[in-house]
C-alpha atoms as a PDB file:
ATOM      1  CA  UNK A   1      56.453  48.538 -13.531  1.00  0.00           C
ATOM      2  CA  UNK A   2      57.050  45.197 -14.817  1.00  0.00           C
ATOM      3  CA  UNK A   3      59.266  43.935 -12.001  1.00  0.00           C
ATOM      4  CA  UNK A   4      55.608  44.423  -9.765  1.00  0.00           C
ATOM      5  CA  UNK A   5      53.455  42.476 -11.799  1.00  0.00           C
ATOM      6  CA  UNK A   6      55.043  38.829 -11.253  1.00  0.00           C
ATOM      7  CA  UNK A   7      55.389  40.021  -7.671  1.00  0.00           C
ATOM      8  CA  UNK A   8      51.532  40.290  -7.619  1.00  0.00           C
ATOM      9  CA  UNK A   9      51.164  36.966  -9.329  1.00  0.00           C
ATOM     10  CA  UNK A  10      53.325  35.608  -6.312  1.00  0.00           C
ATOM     11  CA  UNK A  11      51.200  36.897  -3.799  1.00  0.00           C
ATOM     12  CA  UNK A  12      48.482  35.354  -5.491  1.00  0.00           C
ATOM     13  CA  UNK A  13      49.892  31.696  -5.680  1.00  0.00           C
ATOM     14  CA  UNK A  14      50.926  31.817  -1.934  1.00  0.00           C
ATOM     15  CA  UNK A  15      47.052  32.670  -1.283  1.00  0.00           C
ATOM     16  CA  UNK A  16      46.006  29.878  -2.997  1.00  0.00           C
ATOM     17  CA  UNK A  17      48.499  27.522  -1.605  1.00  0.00           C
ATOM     18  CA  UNK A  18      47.684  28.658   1.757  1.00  0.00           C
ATOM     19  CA  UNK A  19      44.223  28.004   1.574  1.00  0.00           C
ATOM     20  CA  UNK A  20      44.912  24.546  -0.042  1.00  0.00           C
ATOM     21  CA  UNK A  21      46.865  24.049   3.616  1.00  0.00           C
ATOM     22  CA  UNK A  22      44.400  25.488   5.362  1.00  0.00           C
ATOM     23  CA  UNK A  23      41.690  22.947   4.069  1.00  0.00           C
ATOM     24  CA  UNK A  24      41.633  19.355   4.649  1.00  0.00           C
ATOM     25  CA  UNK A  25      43.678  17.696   3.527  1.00  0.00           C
ATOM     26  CA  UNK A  26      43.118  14.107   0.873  1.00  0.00           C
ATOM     27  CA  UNK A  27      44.376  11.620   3.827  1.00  0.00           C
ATOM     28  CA  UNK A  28      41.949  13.234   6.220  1.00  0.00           C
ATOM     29  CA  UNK A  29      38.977  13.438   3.648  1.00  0.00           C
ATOM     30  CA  UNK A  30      39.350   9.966   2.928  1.00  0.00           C
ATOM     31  CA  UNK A  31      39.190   8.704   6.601  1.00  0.00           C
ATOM     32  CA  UNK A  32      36.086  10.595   6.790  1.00  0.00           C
ATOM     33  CA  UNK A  33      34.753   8.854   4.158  1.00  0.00           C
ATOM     34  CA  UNK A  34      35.937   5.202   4.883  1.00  0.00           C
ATOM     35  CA  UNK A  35      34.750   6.147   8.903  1.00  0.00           C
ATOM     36  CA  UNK A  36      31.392   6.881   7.542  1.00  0.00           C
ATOM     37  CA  UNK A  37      30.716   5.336   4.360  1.00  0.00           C
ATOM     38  CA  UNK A  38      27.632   3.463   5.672  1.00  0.00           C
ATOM     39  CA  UNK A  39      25.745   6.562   7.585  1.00  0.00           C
ATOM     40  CA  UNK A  40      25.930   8.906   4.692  1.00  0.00           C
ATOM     41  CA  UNK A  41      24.726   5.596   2.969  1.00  0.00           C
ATOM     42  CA  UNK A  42      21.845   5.235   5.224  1.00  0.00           C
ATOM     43  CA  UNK A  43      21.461   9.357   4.612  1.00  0.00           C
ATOM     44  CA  UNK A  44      20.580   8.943   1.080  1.00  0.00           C
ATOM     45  CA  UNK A  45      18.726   6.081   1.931  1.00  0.00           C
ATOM     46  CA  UNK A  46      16.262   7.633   3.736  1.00  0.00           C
ATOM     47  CA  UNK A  47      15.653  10.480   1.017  1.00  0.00           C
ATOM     48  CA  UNK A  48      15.912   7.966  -2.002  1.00  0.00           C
ATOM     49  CA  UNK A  49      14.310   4.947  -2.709  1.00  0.00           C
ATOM     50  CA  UNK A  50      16.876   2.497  -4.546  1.00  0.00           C
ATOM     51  CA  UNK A  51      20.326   1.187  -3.284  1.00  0.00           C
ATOM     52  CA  UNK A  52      21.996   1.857  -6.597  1.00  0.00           C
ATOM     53  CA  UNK A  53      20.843   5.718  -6.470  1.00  0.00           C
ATOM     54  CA  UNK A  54      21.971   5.932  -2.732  1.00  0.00           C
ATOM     55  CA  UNK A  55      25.266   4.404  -3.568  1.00  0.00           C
ATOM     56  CA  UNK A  56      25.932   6.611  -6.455  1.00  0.00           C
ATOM     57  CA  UNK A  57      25.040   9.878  -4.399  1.00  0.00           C
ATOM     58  CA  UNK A  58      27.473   9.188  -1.713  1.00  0.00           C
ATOM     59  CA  UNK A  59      30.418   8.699  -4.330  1.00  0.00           C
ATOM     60  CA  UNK A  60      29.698  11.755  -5.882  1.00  0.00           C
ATOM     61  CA  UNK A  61      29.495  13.843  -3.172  1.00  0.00           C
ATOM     62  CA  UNK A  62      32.850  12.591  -2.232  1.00  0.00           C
ATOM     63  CA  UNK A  63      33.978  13.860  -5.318  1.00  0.00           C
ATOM     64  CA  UNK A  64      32.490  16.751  -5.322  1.00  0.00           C
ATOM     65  CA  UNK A  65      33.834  17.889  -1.751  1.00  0.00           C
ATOM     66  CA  UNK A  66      36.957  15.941  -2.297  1.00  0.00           C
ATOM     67  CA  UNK A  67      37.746  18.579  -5.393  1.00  0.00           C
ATOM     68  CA  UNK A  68      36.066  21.380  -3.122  1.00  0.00           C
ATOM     69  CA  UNK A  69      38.417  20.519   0.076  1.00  0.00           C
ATOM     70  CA  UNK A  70      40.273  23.675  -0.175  1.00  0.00           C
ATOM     71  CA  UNK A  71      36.894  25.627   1.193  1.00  0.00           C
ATOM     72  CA  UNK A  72      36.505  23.241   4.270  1.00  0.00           C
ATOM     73  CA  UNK A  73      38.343  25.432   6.407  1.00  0.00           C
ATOM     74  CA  UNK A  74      37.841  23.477   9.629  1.00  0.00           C
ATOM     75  CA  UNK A  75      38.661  19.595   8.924  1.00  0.00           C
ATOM     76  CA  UNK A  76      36.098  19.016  11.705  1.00  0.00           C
ATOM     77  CA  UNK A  77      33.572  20.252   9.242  1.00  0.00           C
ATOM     78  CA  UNK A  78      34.515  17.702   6.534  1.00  0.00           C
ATOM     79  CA  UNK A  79      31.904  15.278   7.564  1.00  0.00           C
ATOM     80  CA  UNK A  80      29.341  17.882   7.368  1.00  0.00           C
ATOM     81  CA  UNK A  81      30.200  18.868   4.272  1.00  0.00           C
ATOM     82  CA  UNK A  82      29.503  15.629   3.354  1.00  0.00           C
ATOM     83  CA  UNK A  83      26.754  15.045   4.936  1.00  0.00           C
ATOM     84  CA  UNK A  84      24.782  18.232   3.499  1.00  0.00           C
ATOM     85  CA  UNK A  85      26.528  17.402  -0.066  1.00  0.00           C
ATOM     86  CA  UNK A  86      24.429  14.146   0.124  1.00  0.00           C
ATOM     87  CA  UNK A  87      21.305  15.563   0.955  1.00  0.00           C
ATOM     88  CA  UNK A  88      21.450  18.255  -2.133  1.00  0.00           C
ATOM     89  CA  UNK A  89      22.121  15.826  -4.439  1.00  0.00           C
ATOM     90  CA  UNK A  90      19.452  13.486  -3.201  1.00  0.00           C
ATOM     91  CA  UNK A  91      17.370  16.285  -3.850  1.00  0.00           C
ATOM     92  CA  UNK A  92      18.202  16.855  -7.246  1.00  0.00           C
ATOM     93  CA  UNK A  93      18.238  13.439  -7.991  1.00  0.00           C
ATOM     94  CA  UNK A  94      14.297  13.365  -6.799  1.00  0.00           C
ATOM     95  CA  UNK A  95      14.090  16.695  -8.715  1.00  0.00           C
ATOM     96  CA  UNK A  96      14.814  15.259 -11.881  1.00  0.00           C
ATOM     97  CA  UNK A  97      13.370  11.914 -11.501  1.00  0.00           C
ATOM     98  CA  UNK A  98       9.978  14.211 -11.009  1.00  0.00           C
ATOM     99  CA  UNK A  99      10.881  16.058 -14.653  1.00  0.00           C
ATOM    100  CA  UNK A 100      11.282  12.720 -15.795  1.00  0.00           C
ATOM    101  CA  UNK A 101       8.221  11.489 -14.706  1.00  0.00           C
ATOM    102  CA  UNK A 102       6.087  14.757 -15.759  1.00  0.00           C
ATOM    103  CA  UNK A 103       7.937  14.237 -19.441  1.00  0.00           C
ATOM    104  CA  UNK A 104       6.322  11.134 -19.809  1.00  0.00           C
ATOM    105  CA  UNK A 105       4.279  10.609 -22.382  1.00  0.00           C
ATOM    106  CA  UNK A 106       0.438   9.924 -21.527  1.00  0.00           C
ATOM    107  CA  UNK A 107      -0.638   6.540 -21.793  1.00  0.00           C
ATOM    108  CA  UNK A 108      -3.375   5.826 -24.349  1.00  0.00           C
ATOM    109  CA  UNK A 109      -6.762   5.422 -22.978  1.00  0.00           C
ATOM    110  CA  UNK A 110      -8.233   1.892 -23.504  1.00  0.00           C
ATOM    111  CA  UNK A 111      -9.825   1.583 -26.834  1.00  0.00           C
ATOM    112  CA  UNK A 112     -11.599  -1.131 -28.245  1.00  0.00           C
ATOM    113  CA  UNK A 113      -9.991  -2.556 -31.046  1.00  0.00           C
ATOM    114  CA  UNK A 114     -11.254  -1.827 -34.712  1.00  0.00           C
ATOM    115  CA  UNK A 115     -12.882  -5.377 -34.965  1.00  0.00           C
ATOM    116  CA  UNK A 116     -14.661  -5.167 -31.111  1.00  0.00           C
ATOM    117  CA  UNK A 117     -16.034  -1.677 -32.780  1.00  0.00           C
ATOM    118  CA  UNK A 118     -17.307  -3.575 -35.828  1.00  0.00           C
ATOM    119  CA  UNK A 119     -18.715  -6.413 -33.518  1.00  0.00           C
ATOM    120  CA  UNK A 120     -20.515  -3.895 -31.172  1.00  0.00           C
ATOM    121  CA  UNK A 121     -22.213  -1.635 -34.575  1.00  0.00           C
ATOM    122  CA  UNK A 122     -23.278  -4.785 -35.469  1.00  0.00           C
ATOM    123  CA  UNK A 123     -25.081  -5.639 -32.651  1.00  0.00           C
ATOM    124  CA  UNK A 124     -26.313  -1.930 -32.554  1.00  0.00           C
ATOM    125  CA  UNK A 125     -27.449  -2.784 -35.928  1.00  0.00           C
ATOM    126  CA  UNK A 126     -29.114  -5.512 -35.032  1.00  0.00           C
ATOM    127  CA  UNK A 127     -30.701  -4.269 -31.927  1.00  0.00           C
ATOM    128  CA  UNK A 128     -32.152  -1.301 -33.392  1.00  0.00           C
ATOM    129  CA  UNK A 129     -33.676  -3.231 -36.412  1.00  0.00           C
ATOM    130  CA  UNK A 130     -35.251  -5.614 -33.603  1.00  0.00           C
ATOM    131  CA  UNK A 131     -36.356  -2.794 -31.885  1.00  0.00           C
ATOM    132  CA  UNK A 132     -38.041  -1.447 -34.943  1.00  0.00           C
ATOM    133  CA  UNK A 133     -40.062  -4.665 -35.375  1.00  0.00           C
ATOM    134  CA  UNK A 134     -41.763  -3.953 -31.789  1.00  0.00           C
ATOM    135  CA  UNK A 135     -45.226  -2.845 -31.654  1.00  0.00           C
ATOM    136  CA  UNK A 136     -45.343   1.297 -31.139  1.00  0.00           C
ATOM    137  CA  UNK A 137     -46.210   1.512 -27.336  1.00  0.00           C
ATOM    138  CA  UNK A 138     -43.698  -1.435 -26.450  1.00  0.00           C
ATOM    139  CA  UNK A 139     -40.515   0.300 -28.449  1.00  0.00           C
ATOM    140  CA  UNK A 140     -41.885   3.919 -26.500  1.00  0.00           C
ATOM    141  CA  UNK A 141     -41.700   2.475 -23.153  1.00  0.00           C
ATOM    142  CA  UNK A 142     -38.593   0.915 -23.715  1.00  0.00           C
ATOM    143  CA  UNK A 143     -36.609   3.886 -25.169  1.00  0.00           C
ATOM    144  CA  UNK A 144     -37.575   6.019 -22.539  1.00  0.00           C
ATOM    145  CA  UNK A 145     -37.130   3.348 -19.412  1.00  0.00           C
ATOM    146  CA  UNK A 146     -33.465   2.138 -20.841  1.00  0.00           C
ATOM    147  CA  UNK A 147     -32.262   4.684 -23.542  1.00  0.00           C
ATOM    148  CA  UNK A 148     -33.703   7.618 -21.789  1.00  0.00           C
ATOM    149  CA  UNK A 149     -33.116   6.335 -18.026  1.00  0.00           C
ATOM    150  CA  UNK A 150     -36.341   7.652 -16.621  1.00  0.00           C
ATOM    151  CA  UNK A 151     -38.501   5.422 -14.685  1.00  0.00           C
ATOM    152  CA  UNK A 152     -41.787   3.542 -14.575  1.00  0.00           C
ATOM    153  CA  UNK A 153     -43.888   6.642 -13.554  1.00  0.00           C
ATOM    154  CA  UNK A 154     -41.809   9.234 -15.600  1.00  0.00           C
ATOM    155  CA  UNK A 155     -42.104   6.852 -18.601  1.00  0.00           C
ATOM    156  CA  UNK A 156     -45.875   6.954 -18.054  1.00  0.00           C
ATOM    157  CA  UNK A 157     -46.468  10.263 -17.250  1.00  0.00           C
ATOM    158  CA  UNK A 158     -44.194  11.243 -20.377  1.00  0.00           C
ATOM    159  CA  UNK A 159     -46.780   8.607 -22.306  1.00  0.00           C
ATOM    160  CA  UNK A 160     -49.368   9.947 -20.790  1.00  0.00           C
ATOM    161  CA  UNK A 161     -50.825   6.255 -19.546  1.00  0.00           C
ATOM    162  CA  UNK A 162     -50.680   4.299 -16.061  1.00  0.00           C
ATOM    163  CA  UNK A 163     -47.816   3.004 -14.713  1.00  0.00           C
ATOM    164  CA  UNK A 164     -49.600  -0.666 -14.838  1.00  0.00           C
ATOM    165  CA  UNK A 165     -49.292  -0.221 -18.521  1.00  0.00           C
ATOM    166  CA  UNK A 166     -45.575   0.779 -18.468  1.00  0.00           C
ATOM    167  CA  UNK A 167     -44.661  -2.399 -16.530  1.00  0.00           C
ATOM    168  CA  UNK A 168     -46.608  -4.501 -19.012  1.00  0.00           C
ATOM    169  CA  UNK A 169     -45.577  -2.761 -22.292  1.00  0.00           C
ATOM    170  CA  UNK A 170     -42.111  -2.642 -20.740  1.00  0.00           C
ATOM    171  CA  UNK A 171     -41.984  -6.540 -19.461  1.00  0.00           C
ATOM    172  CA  UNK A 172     -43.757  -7.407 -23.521  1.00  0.00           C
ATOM    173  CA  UNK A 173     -40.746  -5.453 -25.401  1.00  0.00           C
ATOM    174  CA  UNK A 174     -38.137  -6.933 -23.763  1.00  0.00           C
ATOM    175  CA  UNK A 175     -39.533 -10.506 -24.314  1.00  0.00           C
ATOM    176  CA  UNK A 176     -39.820  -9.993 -27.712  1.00  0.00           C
ATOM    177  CA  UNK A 177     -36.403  -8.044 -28.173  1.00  0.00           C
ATOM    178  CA  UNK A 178     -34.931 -11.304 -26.505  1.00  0.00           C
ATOM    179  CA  UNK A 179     -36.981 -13.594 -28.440  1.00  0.00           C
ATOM    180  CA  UNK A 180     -35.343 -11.614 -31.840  1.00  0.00           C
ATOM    181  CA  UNK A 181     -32.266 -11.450 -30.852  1.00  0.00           C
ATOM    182  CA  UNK A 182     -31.642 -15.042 -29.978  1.00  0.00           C
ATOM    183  CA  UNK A 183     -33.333 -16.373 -33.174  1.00  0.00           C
ATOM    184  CA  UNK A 184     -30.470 -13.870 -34.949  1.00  0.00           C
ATOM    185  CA  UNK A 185     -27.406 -15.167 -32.560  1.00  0.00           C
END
């Protein structure tokens, strides 16, 4: 029984050095690649967008089927190897550029700073204590015409006066909101 077993292992090394034979062989992997170097470039080129990436695909897939060469049976089917080699590792290389991408962290929306804050309460501040100093009608009108957004004849029917009087109360605020805010700037 223990005379068999090495003759097993035998059998098995002969298999694998067969199929070694069988596939191509370094020399002829290497001519394909030299031969066409520059259309397996161009390959990865159109599936990726940066030289460096293309370049770096092709070499590795050379590895890759250069340490795989014992399953290219046919050495006519070396350059295809190659060829679809390239094409799945552009893909993963898009694949994980896409992770990458999704991994991101979100950008910060575009806040105003703390002082812009304080500079825009102030004027807030400032504006509503002007508006408080307008006579009752004239601070109605304008509330509902610019804080409100309705207009002229929603503002009067809301009121309950004519729209004549909304223009007027409107056009009398506004003056005198301007003429208060400038005396304060």
């Amino acid at each position: 029984m223990p005379a068999a077993r090495p003759a097993r292992l035998r059998s098995q090394r002969d298999r694998a050095e067969e199929s070694v034979a069988a596939g191509t062989t370094v020399d002829h992997l290497t001519e394909t690649y030299r031969a066409h170097y520059r259309s397996l470039l161009g390959l990865a080129a159109l599936l990726l967008d940066d030289t460096a990436s293309c370049e770096d695909v092709v070499q590795e897939a050379f590895i890759r089927v250069h340490s795989a060469r014992n399953r290219v049976r046919d050495p006519e089917k070396t350059l295809a190897y190659l060829r679809q080699t390239v094409v799945n590792l552009s893909r993963s290389a898009l694949r994980r550029r896409i992770l990458g991408l999704k991994l991101l962290p979100k950008p910060m929306p575009d806040m105003a700073s703390a002082e812009e804050g304080a500079y825009d309460q102030l004027e807030r501040d400032a504006l509503i204590k002007a508006m408080r100093g307008l006579q009752r009608r004239q601070r109605e009108v304008l509330v509902l015409r610019y804080f409100a957004d309705m207009t002229e004849a929603q503002a009067a029917e809301a009121l309950g006066i004519s729209l004549g009087s909304v223009k007027a109360y409107g056009s009398r605020g506004i003056a005198a909101l301007r003429a208060v805010m400038e005396a304060q700037a």
